[in-house]
Protein backbone atom coordinates (compact mmCIF):
# COMPACT_ATOMS: atom_id res chain seq x y z
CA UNK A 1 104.23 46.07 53.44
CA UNK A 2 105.84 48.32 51.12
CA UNK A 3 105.39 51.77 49.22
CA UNK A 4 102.14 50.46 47.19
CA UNK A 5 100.74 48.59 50.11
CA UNK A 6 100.94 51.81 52.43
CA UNK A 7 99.10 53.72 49.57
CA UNK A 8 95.70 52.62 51.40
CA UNK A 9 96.76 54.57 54.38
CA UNK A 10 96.81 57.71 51.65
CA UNK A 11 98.50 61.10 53.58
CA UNK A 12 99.60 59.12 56.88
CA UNK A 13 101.98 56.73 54.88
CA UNK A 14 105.33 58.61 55.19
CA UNK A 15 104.16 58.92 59.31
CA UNK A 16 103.79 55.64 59.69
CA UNK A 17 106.66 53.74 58.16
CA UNK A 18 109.63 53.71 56.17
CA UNK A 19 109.60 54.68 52.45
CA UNK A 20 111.38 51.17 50.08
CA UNK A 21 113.92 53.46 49.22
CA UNK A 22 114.94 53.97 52.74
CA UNK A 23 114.87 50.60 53.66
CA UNK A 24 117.34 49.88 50.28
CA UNK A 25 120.00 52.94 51.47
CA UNK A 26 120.13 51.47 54.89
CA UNK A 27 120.42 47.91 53.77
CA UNK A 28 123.34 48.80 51.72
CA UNK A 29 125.08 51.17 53.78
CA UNK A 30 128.43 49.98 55.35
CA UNK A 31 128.98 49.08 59.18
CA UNK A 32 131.20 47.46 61.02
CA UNK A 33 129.76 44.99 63.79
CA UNK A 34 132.70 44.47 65.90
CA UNK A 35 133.29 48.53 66.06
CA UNK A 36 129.84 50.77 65.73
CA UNK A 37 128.95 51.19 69.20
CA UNK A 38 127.82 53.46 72.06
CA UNK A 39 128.75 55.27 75.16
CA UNK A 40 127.51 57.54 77.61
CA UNK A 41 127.63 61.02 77.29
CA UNK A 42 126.94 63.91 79.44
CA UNK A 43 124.98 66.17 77.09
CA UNK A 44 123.01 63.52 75.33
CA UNK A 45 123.24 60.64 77.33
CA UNK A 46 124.30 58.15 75.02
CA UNK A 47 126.03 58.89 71.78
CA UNK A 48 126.92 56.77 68.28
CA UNK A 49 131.02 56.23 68.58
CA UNK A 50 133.64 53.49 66.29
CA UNK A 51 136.14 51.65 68.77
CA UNK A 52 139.60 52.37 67.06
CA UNK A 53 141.61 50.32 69.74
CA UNK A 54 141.23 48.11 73.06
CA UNK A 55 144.06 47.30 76.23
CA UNK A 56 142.50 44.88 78.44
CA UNK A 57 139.42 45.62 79.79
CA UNK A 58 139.55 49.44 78.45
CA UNK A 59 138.37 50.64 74.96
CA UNK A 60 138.79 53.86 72.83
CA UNK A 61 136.04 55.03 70.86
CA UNK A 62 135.63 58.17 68.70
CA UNK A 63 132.29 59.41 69.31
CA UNK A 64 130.40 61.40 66.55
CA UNK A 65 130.60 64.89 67.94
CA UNK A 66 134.52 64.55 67.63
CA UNK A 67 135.29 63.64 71.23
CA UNK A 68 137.64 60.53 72.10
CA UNK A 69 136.71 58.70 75.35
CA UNK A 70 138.22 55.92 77.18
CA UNK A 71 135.76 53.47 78.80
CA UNK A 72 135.42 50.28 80.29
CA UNK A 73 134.54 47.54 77.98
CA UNK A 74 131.16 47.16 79.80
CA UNK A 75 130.30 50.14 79.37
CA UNK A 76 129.99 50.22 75.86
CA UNK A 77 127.21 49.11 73.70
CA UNK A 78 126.72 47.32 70.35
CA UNK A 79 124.97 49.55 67.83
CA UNK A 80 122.53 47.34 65.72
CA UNK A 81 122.89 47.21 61.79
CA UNK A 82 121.16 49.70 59.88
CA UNK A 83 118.51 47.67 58.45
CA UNK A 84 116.89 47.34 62.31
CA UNK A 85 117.35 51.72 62.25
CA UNK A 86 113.52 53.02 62.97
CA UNK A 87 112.35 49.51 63.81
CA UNK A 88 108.84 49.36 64.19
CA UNK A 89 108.75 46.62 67.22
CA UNK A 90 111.79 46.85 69.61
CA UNK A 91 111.46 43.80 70.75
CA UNK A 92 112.95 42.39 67.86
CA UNK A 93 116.09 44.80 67.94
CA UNK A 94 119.16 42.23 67.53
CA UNK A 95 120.82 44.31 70.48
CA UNK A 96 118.81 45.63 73.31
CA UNK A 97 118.95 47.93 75.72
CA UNK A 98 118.78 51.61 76.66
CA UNK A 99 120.72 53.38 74.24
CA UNK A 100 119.66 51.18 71.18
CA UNK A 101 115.68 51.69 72.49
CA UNK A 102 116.43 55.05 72.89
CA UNK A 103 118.45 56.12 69.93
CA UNK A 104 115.04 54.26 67.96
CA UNK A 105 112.76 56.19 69.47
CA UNK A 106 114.75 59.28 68.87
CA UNK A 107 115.21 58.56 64.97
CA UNK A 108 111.32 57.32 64.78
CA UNK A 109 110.05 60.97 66.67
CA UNK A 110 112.43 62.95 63.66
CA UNK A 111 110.61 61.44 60.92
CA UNK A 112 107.45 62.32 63.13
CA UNK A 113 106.44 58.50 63.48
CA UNK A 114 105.46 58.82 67.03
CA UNK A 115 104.10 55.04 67.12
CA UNK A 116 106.53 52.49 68.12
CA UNK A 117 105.83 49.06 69.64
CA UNK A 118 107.63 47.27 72.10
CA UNK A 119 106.53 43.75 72.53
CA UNK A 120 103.36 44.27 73.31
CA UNK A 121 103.53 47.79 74.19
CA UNK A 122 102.62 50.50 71.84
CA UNK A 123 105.17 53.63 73.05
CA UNK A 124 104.05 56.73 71.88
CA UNK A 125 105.77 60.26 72.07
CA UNK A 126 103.97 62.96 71.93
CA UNK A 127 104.59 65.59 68.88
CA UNK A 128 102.78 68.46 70.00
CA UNK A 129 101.84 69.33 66.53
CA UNK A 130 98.66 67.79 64.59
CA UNK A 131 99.34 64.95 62.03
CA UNK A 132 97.83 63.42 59.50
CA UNK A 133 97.57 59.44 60.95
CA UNK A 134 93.78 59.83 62.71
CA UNK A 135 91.86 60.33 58.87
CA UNK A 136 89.09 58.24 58.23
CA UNK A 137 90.94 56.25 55.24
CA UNK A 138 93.42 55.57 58.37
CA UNK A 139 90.54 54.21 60.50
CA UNK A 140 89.32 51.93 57.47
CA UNK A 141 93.23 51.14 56.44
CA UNK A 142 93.65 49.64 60.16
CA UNK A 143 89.91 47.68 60.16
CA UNK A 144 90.54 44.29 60.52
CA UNK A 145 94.18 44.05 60.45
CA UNK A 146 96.23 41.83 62.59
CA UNK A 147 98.97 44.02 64.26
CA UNK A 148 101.92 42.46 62.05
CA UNK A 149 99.91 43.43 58.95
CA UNK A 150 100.44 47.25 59.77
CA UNK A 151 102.38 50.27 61.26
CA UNK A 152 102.35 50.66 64.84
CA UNK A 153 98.87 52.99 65.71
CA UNK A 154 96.57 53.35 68.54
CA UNK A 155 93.94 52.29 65.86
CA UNK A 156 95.84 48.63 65.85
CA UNK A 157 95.56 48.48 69.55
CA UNK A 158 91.82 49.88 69.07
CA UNK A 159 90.99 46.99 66.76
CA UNK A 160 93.05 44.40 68.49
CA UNK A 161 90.69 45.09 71.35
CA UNK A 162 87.76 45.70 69.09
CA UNK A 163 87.95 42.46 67.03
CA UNK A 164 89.03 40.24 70.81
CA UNK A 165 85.61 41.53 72.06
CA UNK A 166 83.67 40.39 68.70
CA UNK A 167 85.36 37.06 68.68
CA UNK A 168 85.38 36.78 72.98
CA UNK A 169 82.47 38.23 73.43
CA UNK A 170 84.22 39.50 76.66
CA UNK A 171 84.79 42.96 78.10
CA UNK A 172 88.25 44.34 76.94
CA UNK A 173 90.94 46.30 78.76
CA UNK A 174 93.27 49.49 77.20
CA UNK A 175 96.24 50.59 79.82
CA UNK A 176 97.06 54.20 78.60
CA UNK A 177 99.67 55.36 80.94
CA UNK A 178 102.67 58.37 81.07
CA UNK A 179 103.91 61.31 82.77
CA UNK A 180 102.11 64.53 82.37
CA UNK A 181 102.12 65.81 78.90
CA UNK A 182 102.73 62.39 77.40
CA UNK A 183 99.37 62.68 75.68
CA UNK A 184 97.20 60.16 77.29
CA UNK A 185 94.35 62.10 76.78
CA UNK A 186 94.33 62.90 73.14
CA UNK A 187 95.35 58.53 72.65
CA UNK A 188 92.12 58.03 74.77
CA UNK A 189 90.66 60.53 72.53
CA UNK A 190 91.68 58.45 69.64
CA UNK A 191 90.63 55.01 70.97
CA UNK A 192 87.46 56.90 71.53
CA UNK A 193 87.14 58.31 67.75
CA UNK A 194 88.08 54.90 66.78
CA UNK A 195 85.35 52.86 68.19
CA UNK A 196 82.79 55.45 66.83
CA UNK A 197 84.21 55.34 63.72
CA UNK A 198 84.17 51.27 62.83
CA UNK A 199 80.63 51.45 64.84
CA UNK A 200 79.15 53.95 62.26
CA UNK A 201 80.85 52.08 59.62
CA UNK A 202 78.92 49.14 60.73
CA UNK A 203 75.51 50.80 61.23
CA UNK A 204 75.63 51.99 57.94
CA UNK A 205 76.25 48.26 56.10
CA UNK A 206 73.45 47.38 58.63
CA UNK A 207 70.89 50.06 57.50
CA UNK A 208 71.88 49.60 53.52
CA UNK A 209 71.69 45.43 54.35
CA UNK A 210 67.96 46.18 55.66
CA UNK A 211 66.83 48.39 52.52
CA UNK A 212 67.84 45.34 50.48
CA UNK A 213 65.81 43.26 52.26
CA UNK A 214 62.49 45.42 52.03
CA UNK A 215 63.15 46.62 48.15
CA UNK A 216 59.96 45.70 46.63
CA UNK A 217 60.64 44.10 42.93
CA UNK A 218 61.10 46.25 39.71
């Protein structure tokens, strides 16, 4: 789904996913399998570093803040290429583990796209700032949609559940969990608006459905 697909989601689009242009500069942009990695780092935990030589089990990386460590081999991580940067489902990271999911997360969060799914997770971090992804043209963007036809949202969840009920006509289940100040309740919030949103939506195609019916000839 590209630039003119995401124009249905209208002021949300550049929240939700990459622009094409972004996804051209990264596909492009040069890297080195065998030497972009990571290592640990006591500010930041894990930081983006080039091996520039290796003796025996022991490697030498140049980290991007300038510093030049010495590490055991298993103790440093492949970065992934530049096409998987801001990912949208971890899962299918070509490399993972905890810097790579991490470092994803952290990239997503800049650009303010606070969605990210993990298998069948949706991870969320919370911005602490309002954003424009709960409109109602993002409600009736997500309506419908299977979950690999859009960004990561609590609206896809919503609907997942939403459309599994309609088709199961079985009660459905939504596990929203996280420390304090993750922002549980404002997701619950959202499944909430959700529901009544797609509900309204569908008592108003009832009622106008209805009038049809009754319309007395011309």
């Amino acid at each position: 789904m590209g630039d003119a697909h995401m124009a249905e989601f209208g002021a949300a689009a550049p929240y939700l996913r990459k622009s094409d242009k972004e996804r051209l500069e990264a596909q492009t942009r040069i890297f080195d399998l065998r030497s972009e990695c990571f290592v640990s780092d006591d500010k930041e935990e894990f930081v983006k570093g080039k091996i520039v030589s290796r003796d025996g089990e022991k490697v030498t990386v140049e980290t991007e803040n300038g510093k030049t460590v010495t590490v055991k081999e298993s103790d440093v991580h492949q970065q992934n290429p530049p096409k998987f940067d801001k990912i949208e489902d971890m899962a299918m990271l070509t490399f993972l583990h905890e810097p790579a999911v991490l470092y994803n997360l952290k990239e997503r969060y800049a650009a303010w796209m606070i969605y990210t799914y993990s298998g069948l997770f949706c991870v969320t971090v919370n911005p602490y700032k309002w954003l424009p992804v709960y409109n109602a043209e993002v409600v009736a963007a997500y309506r419908g949609k299977k979950r690999s036809e859009a960004p990561p949202h609590i609206f896809s969840i919503s609907d997942s559940a939403y459309q599994n009920m309609l088709t199961d006509r079985e009660n459905q289940s939504i596990l929203i969990t996280g420390e304090s100040g993750a922002g549980k309740t404002v997701n619950t919030k959202r499944v909430i608006q959700y529901f009544a949103s797609i509900a309204a939506i569908s008592d108003r195609k009832k009622e106008g459905t209805s009038a049809n019916k009754v319309r007395p000839p011309p």
